[in-house]
C-alpha atoms as a PDB file:
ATOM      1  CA  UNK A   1     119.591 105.359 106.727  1.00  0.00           C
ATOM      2  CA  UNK A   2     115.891 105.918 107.452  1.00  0.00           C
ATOM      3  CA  UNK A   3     113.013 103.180 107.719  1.00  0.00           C
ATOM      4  CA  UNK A   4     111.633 103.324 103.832  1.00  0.00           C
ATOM      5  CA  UNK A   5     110.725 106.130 101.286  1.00  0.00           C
ATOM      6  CA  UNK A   6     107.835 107.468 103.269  1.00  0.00           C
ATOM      7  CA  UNK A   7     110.654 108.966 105.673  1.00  0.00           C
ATOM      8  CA  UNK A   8     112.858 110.709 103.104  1.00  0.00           C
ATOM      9  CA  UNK A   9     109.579 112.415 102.017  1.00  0.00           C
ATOM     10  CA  UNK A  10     108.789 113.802 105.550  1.00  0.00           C
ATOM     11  CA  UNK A  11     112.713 114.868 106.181  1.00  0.00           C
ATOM     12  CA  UNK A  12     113.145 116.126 102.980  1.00  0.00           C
ATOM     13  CA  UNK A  13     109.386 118.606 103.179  1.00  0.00           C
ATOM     14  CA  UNK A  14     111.041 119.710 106.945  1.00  0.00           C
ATOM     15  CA  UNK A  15     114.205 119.988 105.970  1.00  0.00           C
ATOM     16  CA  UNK A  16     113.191 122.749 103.180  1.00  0.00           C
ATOM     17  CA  UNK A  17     111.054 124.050 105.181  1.00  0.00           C
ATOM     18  CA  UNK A  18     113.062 125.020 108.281  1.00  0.00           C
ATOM     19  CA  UNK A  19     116.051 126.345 105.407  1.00  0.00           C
ATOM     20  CA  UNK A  20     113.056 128.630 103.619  1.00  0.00           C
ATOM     21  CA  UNK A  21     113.082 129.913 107.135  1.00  0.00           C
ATOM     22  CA  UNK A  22     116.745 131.122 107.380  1.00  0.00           C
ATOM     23  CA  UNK A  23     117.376 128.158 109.826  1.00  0.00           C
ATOM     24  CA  UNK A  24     119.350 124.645 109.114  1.00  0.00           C
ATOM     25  CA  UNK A  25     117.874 122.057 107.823  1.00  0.00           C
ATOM     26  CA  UNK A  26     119.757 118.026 107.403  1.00  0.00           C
ATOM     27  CA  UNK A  27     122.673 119.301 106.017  1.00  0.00           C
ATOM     28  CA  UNK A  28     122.723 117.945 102.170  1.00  0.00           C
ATOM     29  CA  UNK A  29     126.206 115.928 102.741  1.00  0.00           C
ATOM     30  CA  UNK A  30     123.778 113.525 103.920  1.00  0.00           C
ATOM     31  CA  UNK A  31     122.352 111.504 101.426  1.00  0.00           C
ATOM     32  CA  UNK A  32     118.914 109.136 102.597  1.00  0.00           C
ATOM     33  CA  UNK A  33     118.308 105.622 101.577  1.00  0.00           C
ATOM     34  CA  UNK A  34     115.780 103.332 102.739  1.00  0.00           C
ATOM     35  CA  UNK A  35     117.029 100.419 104.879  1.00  0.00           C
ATOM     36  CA  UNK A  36     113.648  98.865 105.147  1.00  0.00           C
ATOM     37  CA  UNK A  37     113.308  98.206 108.502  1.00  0.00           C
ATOM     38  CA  UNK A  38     115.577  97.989 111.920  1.00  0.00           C
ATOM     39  CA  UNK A  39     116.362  94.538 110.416  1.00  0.00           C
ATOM     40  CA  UNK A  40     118.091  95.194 107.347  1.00  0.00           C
ATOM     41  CA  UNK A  41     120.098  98.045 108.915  1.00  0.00           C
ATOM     42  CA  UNK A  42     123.099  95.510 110.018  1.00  0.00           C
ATOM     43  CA  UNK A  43     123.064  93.497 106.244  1.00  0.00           C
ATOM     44  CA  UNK A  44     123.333  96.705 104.478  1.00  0.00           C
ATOM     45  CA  UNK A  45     126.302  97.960 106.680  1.00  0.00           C
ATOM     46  CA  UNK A  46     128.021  95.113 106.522  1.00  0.00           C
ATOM     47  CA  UNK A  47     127.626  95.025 102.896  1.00  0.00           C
ATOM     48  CA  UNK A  48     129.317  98.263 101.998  1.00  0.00           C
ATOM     49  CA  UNK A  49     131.669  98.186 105.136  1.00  0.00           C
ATOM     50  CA  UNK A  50     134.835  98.326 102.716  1.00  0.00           C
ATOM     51  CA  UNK A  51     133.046 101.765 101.009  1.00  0.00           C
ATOM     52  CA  UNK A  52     134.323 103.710 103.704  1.00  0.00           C
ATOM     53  CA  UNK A  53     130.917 105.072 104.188  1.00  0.00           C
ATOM     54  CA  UNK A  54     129.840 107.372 107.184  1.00  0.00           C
ATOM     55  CA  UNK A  55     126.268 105.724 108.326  1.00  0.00           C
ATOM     56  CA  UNK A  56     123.930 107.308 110.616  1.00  0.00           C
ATOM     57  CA  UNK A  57     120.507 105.400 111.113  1.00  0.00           C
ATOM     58  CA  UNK A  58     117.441 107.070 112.321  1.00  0.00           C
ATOM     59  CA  UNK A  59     114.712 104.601 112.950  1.00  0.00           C
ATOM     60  CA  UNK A  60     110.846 104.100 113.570  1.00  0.00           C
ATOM     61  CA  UNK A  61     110.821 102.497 117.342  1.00  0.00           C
ATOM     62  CA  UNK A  62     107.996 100.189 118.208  1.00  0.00           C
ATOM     63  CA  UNK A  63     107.215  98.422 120.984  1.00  0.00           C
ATOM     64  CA  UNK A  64     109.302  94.584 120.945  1.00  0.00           C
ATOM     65  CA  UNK A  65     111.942  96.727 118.860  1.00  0.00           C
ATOM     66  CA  UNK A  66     113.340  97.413 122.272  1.00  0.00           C
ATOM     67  CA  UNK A  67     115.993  94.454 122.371  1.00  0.00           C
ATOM     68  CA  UNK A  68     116.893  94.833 118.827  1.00  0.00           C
ATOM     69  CA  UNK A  69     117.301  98.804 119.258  1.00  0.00           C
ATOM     70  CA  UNK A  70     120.012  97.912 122.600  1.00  0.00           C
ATOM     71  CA  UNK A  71     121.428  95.598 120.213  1.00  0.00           C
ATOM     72  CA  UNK A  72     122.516  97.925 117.165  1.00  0.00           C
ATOM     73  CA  UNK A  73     123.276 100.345 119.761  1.00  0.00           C
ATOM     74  CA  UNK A  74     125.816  97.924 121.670  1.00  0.00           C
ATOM     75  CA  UNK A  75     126.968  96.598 117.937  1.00  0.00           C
ATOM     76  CA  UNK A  76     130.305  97.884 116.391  1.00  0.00           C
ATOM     77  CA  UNK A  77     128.388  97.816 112.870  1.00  0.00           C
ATOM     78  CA  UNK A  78     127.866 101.721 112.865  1.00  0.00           C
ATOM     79  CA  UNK A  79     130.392 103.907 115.052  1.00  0.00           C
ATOM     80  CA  UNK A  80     129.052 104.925 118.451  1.00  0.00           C
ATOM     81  CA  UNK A  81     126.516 107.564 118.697  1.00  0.00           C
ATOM     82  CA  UNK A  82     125.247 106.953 114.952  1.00  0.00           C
ATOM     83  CA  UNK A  83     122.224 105.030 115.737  1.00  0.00           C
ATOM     84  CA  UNK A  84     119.012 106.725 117.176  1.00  0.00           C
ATOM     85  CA  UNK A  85     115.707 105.779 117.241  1.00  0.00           C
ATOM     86  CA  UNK A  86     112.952 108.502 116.617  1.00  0.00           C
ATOM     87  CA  UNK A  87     111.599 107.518 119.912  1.00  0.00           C
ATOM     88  CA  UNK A  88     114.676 108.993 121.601  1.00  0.00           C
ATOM     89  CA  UNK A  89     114.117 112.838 120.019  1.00  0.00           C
ATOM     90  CA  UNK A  90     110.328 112.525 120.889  1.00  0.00           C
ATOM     91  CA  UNK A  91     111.186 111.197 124.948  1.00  0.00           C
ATOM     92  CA  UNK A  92     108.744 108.118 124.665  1.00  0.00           C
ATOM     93  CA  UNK A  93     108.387 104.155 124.428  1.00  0.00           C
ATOM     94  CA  UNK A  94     108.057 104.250 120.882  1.00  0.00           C
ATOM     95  CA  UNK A  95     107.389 106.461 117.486  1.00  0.00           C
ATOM     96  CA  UNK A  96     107.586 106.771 113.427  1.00  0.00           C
ATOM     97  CA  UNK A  97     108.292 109.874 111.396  1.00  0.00           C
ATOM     98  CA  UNK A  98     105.114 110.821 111.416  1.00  0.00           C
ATOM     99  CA  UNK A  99     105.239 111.618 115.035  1.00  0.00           C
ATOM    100  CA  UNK A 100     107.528 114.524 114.350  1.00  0.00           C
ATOM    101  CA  UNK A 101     104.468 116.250 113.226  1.00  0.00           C
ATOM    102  CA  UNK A 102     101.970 117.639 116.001  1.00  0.00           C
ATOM    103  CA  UNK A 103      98.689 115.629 115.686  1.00  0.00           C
ATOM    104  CA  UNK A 104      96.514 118.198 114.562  1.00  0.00           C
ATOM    105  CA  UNK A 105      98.997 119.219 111.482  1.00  0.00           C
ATOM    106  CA  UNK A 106      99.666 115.101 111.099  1.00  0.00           C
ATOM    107  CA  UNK A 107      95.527 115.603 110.486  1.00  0.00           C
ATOM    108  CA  UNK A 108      95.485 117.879 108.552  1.00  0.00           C
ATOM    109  CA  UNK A 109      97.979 116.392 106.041  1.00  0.00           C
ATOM    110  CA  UNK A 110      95.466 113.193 106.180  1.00  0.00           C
ATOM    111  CA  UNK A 111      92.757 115.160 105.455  1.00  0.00           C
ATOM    112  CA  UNK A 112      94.208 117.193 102.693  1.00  0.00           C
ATOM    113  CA  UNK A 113      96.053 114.152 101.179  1.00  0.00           C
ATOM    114  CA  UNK A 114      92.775 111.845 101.125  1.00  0.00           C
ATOM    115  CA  UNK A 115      90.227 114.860 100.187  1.00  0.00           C
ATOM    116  CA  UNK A 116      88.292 113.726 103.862  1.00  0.00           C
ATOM    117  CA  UNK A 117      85.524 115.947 104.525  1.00  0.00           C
ATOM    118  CA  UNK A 118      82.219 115.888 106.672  1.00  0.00           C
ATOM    119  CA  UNK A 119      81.592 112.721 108.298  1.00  0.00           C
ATOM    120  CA  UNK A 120      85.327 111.310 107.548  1.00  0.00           C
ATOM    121  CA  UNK A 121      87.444 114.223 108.557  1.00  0.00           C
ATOM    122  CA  UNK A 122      89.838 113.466 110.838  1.00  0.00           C
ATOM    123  CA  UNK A 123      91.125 115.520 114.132  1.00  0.00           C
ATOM    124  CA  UNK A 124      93.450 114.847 116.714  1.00  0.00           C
ATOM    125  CA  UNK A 125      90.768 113.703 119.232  1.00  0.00           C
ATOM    126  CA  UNK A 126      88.838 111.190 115.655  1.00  0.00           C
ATOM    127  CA  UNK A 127      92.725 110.351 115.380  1.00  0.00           C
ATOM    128  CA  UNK A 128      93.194 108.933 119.172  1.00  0.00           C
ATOM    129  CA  UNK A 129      90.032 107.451 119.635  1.00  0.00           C
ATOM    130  CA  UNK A 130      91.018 105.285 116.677  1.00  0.00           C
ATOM    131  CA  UNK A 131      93.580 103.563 118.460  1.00  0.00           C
ATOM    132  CA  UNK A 132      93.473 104.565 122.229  1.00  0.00           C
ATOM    133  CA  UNK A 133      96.215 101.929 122.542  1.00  0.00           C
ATOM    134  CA  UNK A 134      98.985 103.705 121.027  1.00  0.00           C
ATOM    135  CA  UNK A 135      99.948 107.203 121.037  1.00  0.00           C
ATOM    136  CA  UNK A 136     101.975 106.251 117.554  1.00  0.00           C
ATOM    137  CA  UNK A 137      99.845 108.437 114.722  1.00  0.00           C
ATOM    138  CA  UNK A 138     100.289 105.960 112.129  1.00  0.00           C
ATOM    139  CA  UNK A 139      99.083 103.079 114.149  1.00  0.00           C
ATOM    140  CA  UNK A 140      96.036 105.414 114.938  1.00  0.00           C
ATOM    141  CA  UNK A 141      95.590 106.409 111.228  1.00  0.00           C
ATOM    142  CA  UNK A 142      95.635 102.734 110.482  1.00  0.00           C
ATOM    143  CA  UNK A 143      92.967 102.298 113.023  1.00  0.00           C
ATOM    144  CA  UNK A 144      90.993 105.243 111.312  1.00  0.00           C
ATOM    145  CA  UNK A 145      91.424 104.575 108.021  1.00  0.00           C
ATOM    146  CA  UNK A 146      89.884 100.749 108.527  1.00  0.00           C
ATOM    147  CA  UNK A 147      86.643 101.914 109.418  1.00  0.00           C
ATOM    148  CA  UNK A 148      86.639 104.368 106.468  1.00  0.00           C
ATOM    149  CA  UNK A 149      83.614 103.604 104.120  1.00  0.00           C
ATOM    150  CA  UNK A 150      84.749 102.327 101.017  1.00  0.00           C
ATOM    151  CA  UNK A 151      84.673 105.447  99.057  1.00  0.00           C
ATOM    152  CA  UNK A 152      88.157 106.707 101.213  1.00  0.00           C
ATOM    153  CA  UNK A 153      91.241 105.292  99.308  1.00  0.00           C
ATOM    154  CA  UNK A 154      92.839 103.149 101.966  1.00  0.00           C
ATOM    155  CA  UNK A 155      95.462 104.734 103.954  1.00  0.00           C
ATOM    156  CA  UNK A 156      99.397 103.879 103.617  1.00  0.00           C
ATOM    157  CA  UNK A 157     102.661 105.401 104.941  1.00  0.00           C
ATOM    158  CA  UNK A 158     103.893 106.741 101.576  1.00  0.00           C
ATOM    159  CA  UNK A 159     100.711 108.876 100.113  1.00  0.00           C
ATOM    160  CA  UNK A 160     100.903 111.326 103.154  1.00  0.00           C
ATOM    161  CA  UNK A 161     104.664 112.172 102.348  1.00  0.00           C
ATOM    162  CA  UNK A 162     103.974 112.342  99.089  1.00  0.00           C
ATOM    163  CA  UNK A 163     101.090 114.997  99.508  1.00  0.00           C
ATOM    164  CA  UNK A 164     103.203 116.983 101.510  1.00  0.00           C
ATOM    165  CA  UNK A 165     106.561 116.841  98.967  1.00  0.00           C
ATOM    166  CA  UNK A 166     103.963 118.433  96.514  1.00  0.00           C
ATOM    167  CA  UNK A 167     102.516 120.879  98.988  1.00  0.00           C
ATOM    168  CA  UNK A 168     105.190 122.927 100.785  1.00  0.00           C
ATOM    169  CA  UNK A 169     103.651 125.412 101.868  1.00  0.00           C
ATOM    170  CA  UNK A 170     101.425 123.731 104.293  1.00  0.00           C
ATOM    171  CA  UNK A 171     105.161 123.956 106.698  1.00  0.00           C
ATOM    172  CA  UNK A 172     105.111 127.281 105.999  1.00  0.00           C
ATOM    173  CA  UNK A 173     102.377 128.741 108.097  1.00  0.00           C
ATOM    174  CA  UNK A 174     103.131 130.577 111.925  1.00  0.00           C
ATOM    175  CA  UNK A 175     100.727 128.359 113.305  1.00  0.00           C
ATOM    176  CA  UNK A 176     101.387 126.924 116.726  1.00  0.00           C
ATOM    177  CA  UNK A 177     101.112 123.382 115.581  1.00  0.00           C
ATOM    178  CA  UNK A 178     103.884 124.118 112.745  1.00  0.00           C
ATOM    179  CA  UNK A 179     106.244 126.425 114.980  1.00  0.00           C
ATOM    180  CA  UNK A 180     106.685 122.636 117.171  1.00  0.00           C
ATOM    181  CA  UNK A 181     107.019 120.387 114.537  1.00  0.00           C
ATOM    182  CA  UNK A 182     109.454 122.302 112.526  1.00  0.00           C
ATOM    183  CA  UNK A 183     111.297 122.495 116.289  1.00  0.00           C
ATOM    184  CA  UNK A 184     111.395 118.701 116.672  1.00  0.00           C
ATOM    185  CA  UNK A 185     112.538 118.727 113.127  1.00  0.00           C
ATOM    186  CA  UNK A 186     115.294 120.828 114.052  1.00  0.00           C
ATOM    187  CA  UNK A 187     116.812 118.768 116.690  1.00  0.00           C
ATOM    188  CA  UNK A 188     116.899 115.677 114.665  1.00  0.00           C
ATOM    189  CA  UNK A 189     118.447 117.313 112.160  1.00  0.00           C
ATOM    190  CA  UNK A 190     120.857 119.265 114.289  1.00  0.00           C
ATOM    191  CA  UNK A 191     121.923 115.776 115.430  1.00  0.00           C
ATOM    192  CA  UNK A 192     122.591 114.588 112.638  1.00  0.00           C
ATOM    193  CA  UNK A 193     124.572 117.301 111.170  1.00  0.00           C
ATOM    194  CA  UNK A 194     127.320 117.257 114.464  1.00  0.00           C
ATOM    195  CA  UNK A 195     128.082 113.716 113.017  1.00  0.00           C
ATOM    196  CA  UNK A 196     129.579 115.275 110.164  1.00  0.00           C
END
């Protein structure tokens, strides 16, 4: 289980991406479905608890999700060691799917996505100064997005993914920036794929 459809897109464009490369992607045993939000994770376990289902959640982490995220952890709803929060690959407080990606290829997927050129393009440092509150790229896409001129489609969590689904090659470059994010990929999926 994974936060909403926005996050299937992004594991599924990684997950090809690292197997064009020779190397493992999420093992397709696994099949993704939305949950919705830390939330809903416990209702929809519950619900098919009788399915003999294997669950494994990977979810967004933001900050007040802390006591909730102990909670499901401590919680005999999913078998121990099945529940991780993306914040625990990436070593910080809190982080979304989108913070797999390194900034400046998170950017570029923005830019591509929303045609932003000239006076809207965005960069890592356009990106941070958007939100200097957060180091969570969707909160600071948010931020940048809102002080788009009206001309920019608004931004939401799903178009990005979508862009990229359509455009796999942009994981296929050597670039610095896609060498790490393909490597963070990996270890989530690597994860994942012992629980088998």
């Amino acid at each position: 289980m994974v936060e909403g459809p926005g996050d299937i897109l992004y594991i599924q464009a990684l997950s090809d991406a690292l197997k064009r490369r020779g190397r493992l992607g999420l093992d397709s045993r696994w099949t993704l479905c939305p949950a919705g939000g830390i939330d809903k994770i416990r209702p929809f376990v519950a619900m098919f608890a009788g399915n003999a289902l294997h669950v494994a959640v990977l979810s967004d982490q933001a900050q007040g999700d802390k006591r909730k995220v102990e909670e499901m952890k401590r919680s005999e709803v999913l078998k121990a060691g099945h529940f991780f929060t993306l914040a625990d690959f990436l070593g910080r407080p809190e982080a979304d799917i989108e913070d797999v990606f390194e900034p400046g290829l998170y950017a570029t997927i923005l830019n591509s996505t929303y045609s932003l050129a000239d006076a809207t393009l965005l960069d890592v440092k356009r990106l941070a100064d958007a939100n200097k509150g957060t180091a969570r790229l969707v909160k600071q896409a948010e931020a940048a997005f809102a002080v788009m001129p009206e001309t920019v489609a608004g931004f939401d969590h799903f178009t990005p993914a979508g862009w990229l689904i359509r455009n796999p090659k942009t994981l296929d470059g050597k670039s610095a920036l896609v060498t790490a994010t393909l490597d963070r990929a990996q270890t989530i999926f690597d994860t994942y794929n012992k629980l088998l």
